[in-house]
C-alpha atoms as a PDB file:
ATOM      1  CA  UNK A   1      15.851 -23.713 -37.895  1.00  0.00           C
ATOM      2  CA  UNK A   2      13.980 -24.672 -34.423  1.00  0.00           C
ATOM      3  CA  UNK A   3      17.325 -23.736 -32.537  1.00  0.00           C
ATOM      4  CA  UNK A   4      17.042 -19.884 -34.069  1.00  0.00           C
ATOM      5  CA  UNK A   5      13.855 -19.609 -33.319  1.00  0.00           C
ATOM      6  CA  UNK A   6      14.352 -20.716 -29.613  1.00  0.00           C
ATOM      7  CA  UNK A   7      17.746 -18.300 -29.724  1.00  0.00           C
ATOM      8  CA  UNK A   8      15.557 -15.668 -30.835  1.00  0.00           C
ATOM      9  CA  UNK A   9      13.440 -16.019 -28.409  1.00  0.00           C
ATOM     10  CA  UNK A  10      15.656 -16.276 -25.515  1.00  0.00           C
ATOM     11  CA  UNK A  11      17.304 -13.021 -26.512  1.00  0.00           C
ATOM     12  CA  UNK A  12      13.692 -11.117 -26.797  1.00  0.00           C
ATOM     13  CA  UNK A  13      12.733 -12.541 -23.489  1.00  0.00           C
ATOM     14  CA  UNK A  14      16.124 -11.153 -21.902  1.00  0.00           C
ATOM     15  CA  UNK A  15      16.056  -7.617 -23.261  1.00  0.00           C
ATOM     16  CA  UNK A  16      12.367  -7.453 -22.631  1.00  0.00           C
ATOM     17  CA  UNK A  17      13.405  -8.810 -18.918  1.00  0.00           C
ATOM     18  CA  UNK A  18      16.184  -5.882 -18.396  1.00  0.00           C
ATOM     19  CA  UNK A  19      14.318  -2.777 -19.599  1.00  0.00           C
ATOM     20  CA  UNK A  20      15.002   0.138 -18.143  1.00  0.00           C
ATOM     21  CA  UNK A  21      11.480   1.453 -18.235  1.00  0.00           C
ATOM     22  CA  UNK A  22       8.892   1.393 -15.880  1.00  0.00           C
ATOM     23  CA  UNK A  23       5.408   3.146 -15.280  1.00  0.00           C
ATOM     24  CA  UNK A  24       6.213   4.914 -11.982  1.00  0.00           C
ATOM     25  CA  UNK A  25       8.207   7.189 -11.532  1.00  0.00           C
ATOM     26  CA  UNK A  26      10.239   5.978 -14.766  1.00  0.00           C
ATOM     27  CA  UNK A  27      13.048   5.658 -13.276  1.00  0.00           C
ATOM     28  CA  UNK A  28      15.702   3.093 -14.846  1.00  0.00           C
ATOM     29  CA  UNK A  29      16.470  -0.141 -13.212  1.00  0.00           C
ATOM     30  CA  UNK A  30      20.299   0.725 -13.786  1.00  0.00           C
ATOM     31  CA  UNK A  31      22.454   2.159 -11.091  1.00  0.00           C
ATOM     32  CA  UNK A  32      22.498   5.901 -12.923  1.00  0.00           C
ATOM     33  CA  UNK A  33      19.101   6.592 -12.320  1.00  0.00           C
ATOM     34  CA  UNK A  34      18.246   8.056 -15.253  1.00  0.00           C
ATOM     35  CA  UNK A  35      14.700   8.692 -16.038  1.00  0.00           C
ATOM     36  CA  UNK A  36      13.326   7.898 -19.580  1.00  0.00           C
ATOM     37  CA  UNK A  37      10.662   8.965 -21.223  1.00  0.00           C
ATOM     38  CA  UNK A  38       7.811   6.331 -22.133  1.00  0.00           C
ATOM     39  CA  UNK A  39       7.055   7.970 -25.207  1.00  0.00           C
ATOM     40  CA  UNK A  40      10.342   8.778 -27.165  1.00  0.00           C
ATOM     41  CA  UNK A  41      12.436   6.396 -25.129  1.00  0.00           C
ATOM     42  CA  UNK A  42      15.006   9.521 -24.624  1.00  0.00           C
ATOM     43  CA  UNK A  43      16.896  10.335 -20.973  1.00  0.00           C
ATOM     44  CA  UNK A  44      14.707  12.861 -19.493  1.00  0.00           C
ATOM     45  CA  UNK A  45      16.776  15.788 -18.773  1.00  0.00           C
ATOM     46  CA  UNK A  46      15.795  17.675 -15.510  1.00  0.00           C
ATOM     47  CA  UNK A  47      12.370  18.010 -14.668  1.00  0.00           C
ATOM     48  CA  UNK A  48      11.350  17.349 -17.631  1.00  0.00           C
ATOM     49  CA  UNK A  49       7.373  17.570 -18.331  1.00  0.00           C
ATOM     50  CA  UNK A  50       5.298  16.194 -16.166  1.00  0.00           C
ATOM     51  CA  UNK A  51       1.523  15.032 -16.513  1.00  0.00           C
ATOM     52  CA  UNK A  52      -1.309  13.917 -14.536  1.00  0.00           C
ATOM     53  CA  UNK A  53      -3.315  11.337 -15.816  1.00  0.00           C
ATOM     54  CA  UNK A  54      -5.907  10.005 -13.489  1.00  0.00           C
ATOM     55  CA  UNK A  55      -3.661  11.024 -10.194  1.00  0.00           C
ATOM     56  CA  UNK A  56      -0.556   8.978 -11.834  1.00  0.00           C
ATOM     57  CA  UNK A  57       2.445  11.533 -12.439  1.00  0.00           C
ATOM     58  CA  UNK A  58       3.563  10.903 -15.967  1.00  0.00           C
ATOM     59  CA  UNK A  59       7.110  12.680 -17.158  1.00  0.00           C
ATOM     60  CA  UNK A  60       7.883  12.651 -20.560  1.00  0.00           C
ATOM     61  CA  UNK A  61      11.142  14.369 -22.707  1.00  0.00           C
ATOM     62  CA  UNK A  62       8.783  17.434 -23.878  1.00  0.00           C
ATOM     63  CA  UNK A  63       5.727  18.626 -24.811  1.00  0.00           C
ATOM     64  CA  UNK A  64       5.113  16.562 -27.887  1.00  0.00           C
ATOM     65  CA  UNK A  65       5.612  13.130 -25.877  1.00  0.00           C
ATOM     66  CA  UNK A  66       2.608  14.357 -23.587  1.00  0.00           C
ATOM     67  CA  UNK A  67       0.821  14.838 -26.914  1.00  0.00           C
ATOM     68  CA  UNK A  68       1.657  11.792 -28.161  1.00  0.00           C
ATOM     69  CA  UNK A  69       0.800  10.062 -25.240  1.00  0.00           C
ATOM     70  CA  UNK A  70      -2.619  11.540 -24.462  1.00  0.00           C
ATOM     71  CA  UNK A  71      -3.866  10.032 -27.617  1.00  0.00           C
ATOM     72  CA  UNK A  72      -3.749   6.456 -26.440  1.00  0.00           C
ATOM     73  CA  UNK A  73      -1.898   6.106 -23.349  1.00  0.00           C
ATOM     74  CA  UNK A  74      -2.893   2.649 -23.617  1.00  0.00           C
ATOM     75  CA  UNK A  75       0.055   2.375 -25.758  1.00  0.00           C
ATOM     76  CA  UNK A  76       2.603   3.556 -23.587  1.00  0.00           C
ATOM     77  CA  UNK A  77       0.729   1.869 -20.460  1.00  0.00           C
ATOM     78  CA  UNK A  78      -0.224  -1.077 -21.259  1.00  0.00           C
ATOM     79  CA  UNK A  79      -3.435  -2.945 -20.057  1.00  0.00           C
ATOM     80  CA  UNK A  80      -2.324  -3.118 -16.689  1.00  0.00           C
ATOM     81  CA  UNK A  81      -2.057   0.651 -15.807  1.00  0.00           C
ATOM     82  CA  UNK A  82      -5.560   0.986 -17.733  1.00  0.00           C
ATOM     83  CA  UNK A  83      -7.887   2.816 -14.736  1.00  0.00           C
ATOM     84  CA  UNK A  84     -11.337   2.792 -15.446  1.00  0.00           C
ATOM     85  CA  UNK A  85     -12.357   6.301 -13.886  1.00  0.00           C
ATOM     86  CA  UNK A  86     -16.111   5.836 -13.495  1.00  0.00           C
ATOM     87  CA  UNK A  87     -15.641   2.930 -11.369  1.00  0.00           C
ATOM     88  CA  UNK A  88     -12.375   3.558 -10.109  1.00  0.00           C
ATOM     89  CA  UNK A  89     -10.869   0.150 -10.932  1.00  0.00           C
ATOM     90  CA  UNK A  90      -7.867  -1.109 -12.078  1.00  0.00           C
ATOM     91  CA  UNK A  91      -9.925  -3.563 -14.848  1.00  0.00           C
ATOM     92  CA  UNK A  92     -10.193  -1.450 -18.206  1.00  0.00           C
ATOM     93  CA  UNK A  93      -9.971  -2.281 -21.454  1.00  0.00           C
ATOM     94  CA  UNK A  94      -8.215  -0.766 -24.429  1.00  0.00           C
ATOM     95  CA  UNK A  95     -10.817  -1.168 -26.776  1.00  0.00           C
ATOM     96  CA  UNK A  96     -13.464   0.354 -24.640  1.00  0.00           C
ATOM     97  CA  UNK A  97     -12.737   3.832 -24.800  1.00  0.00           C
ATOM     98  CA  UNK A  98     -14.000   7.582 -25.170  1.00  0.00           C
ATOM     99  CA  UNK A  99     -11.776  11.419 -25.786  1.00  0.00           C
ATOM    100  CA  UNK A 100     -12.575  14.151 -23.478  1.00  0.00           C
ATOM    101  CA  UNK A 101     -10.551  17.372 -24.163  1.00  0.00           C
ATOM    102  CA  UNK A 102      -8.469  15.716 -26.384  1.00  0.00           C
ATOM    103  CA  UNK A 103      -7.439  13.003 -24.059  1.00  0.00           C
ATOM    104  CA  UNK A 104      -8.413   9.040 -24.175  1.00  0.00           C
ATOM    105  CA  UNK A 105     -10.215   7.474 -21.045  1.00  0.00           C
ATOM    106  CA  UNK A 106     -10.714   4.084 -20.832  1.00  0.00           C
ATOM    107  CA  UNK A 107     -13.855   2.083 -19.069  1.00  0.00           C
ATOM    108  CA  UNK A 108     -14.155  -1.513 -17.830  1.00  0.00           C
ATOM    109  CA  UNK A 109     -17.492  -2.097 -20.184  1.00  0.00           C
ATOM    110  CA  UNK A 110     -19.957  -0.017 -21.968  1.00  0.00           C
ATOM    111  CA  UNK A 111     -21.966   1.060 -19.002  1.00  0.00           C
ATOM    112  CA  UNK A 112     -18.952   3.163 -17.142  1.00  0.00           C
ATOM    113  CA  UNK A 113     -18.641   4.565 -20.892  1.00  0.00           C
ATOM    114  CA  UNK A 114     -21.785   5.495 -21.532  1.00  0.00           C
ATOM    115  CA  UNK A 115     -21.686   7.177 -17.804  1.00  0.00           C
ATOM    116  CA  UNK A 116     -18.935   9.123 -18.281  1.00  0.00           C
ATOM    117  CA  UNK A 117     -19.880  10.070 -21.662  1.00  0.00           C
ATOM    118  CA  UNK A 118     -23.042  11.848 -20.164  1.00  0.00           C
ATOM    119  CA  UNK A 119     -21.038  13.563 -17.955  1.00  0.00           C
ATOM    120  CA  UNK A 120     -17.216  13.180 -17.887  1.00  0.00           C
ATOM    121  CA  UNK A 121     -16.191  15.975 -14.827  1.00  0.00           C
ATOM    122  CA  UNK A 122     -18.365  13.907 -12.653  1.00  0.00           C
ATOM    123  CA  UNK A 123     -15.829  11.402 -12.645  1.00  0.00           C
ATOM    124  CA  UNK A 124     -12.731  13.088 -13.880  1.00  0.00           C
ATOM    125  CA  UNK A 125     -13.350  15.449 -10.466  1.00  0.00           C
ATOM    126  CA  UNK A 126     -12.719  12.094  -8.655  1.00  0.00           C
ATOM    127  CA  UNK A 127      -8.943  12.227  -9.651  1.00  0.00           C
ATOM    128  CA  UNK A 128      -8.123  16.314  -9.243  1.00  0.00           C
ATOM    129  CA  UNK A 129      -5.737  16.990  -6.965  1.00  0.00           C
ATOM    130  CA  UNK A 130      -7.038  19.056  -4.461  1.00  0.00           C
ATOM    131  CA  UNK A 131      -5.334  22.015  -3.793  1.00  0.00           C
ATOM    132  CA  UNK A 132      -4.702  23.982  -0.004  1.00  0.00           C
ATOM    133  CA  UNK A 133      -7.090  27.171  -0.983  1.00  0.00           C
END
């Protein structure tokens, strides 16, 4: 029984270790450079649709993905791509969180929530792009 267990683990731990997803850029560790999307797990044909999500391009498969993801990108993520946008730090938590225009924000402790809460374009003007007008 131990030596399934151990198998079982072994073979999680390798397909975890040869994933072909990653945050940036999503682009797939295998020679074919396809791009998949975080959300659906599909190839990414073309363009496909891209998001901004404090000044980190996101592409997902379509339109429901994006959806999907701006629910709890925390979920598609994980803890450490969590930005806490009042301080501007790579330290915040899933569980401390707030929804602005239908989108989920996440905050290193109460106190950046409560901030942003009061006034969330104060810090979400941090992480426009700014444009050449």
């Amino acid at each position: 029984m131990k030596s399934l267990i151990y198998f079982s683990i072994f073979i999680t731990a390798f397909f975890v270790s040869t994933s072909n997803y990653s945050f940036s850029g999503l682009k797939s560790v295998n020679s074919d450079s396809t791009t998949y999307c975080i959300v659906s797990g599909e190839a990414i044909d073309g363009e496909g649709v891209k998001y901004l999500y404090l000044n980190k391009e996101v592409k997902f498969c379509c339109e429901g993905c994006v959806k999907s993801f701006k629910k709890s990108p925390a979920k598609y993520l994980g803890s450490a791509e969590l930005w806490c946008s009042v301080c501007n730090e790579g330290d915040a938590k899933k569980d401390i969180s707030f929804v602005n225009n239908e989108v989920k924000y996440y905050f290193c402790g109460t106190g950046c929530q409560n901030k942003f809460e009061k006034n969330p374009d104060e810090y979400l003007n941090n992480f426009k792009v700014p444009t050449n007008e």
